[in-house]
Protein backbone atom coordinates (compact mmCIF):
# COMPACT_ATOMS: atom_id res chain seq x y z
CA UNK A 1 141.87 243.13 102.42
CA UNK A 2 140.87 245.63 105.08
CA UNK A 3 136.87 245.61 106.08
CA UNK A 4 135.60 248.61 107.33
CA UNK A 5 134.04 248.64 110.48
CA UNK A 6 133.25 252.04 110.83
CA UNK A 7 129.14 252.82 109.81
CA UNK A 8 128.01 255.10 107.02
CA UNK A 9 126.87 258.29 107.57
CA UNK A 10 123.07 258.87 106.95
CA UNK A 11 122.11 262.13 105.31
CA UNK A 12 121.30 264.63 107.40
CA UNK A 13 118.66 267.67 106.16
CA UNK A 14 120.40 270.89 107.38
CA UNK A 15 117.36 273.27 108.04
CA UNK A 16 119.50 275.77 109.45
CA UNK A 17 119.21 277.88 106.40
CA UNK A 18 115.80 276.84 104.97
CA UNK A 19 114.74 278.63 108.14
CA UNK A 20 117.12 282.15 107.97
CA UNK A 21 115.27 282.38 104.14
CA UNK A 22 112.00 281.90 105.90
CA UNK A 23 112.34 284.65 108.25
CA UNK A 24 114.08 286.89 106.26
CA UNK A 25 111.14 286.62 103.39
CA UNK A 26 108.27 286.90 106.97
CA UNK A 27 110.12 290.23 107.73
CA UNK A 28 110.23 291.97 104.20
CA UNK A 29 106.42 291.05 103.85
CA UNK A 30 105.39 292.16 107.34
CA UNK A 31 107.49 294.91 106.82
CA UNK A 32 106.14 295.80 103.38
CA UNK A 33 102.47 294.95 105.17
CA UNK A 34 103.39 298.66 107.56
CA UNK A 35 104.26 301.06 104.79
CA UNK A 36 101.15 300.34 102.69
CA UNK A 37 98.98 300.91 106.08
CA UNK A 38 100.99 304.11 106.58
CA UNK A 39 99.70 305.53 103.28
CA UNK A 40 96.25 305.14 103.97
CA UNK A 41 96.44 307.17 107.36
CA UNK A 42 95.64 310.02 105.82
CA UNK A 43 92.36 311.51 105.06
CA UNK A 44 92.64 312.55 101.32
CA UNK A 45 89.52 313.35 99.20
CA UNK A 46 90.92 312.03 95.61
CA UNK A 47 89.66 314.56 93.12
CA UNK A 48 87.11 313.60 90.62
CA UNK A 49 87.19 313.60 86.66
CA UNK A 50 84.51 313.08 83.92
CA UNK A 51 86.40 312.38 80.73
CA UNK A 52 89.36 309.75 82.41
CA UNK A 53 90.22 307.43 80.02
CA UNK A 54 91.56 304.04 81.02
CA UNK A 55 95.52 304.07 81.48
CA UNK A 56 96.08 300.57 79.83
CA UNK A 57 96.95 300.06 75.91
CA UNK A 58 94.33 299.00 73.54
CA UNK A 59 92.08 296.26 74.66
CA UNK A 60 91.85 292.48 72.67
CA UNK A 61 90.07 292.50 69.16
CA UNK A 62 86.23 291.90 69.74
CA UNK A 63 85.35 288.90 67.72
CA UNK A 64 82.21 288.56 65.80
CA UNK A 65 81.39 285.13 64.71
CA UNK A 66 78.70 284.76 61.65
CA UNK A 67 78.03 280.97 61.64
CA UNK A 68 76.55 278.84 58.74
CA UNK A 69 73.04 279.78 59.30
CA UNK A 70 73.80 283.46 59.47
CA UNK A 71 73.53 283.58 63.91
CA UNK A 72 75.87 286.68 64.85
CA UNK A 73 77.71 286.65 67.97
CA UNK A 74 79.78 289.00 69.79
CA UNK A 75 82.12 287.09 71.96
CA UNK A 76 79.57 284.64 73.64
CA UNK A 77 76.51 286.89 73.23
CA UNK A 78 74.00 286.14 70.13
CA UNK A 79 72.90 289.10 69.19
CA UNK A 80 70.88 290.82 65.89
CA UNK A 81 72.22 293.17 63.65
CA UNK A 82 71.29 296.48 65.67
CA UNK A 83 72.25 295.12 68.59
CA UNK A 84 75.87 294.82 66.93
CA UNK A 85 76.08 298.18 65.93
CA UNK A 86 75.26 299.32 69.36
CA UNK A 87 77.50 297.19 70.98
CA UNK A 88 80.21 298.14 68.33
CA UNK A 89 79.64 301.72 69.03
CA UNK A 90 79.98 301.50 72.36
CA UNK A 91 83.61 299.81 72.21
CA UNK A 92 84.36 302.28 69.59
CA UNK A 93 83.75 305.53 71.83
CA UNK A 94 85.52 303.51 74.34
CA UNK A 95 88.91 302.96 72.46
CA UNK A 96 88.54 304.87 68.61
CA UNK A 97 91.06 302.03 67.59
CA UNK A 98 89.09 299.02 68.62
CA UNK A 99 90.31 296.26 66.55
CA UNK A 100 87.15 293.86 64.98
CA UNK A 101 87.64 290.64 63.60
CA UNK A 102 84.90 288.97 61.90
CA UNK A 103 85.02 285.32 61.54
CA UNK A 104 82.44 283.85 59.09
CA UNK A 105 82.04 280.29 58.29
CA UNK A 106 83.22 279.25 54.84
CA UNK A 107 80.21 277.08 53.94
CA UNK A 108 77.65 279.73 54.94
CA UNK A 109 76.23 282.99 52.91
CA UNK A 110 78.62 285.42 52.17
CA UNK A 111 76.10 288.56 52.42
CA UNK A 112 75.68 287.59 56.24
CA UNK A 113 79.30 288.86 56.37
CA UNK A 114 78.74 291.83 54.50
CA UNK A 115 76.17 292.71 56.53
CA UNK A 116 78.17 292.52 59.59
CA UNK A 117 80.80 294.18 57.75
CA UNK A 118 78.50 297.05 56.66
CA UNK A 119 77.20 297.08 60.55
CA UNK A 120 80.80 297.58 61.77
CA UNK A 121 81.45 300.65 59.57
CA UNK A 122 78.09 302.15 60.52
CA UNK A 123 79.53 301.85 63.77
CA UNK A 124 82.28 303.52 63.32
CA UNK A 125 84.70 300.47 63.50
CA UNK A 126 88.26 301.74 61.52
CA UNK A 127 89.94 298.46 62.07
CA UNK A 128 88.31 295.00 60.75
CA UNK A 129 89.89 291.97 59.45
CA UNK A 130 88.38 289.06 58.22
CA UNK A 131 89.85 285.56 59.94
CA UNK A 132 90.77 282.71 57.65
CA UNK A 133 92.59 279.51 57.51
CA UNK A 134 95.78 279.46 55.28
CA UNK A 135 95.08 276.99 52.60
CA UNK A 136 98.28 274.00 52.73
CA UNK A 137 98.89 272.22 49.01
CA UNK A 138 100.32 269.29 49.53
């Protein structure tokens, strides 16, 4: 039986190409880096308008949590009727389809979420749904 007498190769990392990737990606960025400088060389007054609206799509629902002891917040913000409607309003001239979801607790008064309800419409709120928790029979 033959031995071999020859000794194994060890690996050998080839970082040949690991670095033509690097400097290839170094160039497109410093490259990239010039033409944006090149469009702020010249002096351009943008012209101004009142009425611009926001080019995105419709914004996230607001939420408006009514908790057991009839506490109404917007978002993270505690806040009294009024206040609601104000804030409501606000969204509303903002984006006329603002989305509202009202989330009351199940074990608290039901006329706190009419009221919030009611607030919402005063507002001028088009769009509210009422968050609940499909019931599973088992």
């Amino acid at each position: 039986m033959p031995l071999k007498t020859e000794p194994l190769e060890e690996p050998v990392l080839n970082l040949a190409s690991m670095l033509d990737i690097v400097l290839l990606l170094l160039m497109f960025f410093m490259i990239g880096t010039q033409f944006k400088e090149n469009e702020r060389e010249y002096k351009i007054q943008l012209p101004m308008v009142a009425d611009a609206k926001a080019l995105s799509g419709q914004p996230d629902e607001l939420i408006v949590n009514v908790s057991r002891d009839g506490v109404i917040t917007l978002n993270t913000d505690k806040m009294t009727l009024p206040e609601l409607e104000t804030a409501l309003a606000k969204a509303i001239e903002n984006f006329p389809a603002q989305n509202v979801m009202i989330r009351g607790d199940g074990a608290g008064p039901y006329q706190a979420v009419m009221d919030v309800m009611a607030t919402a419409k005063r507002a001028g709120v088009r769009n509210v749904s009422l968050a609940h928790k499909p019931k599973i029979d088992r």
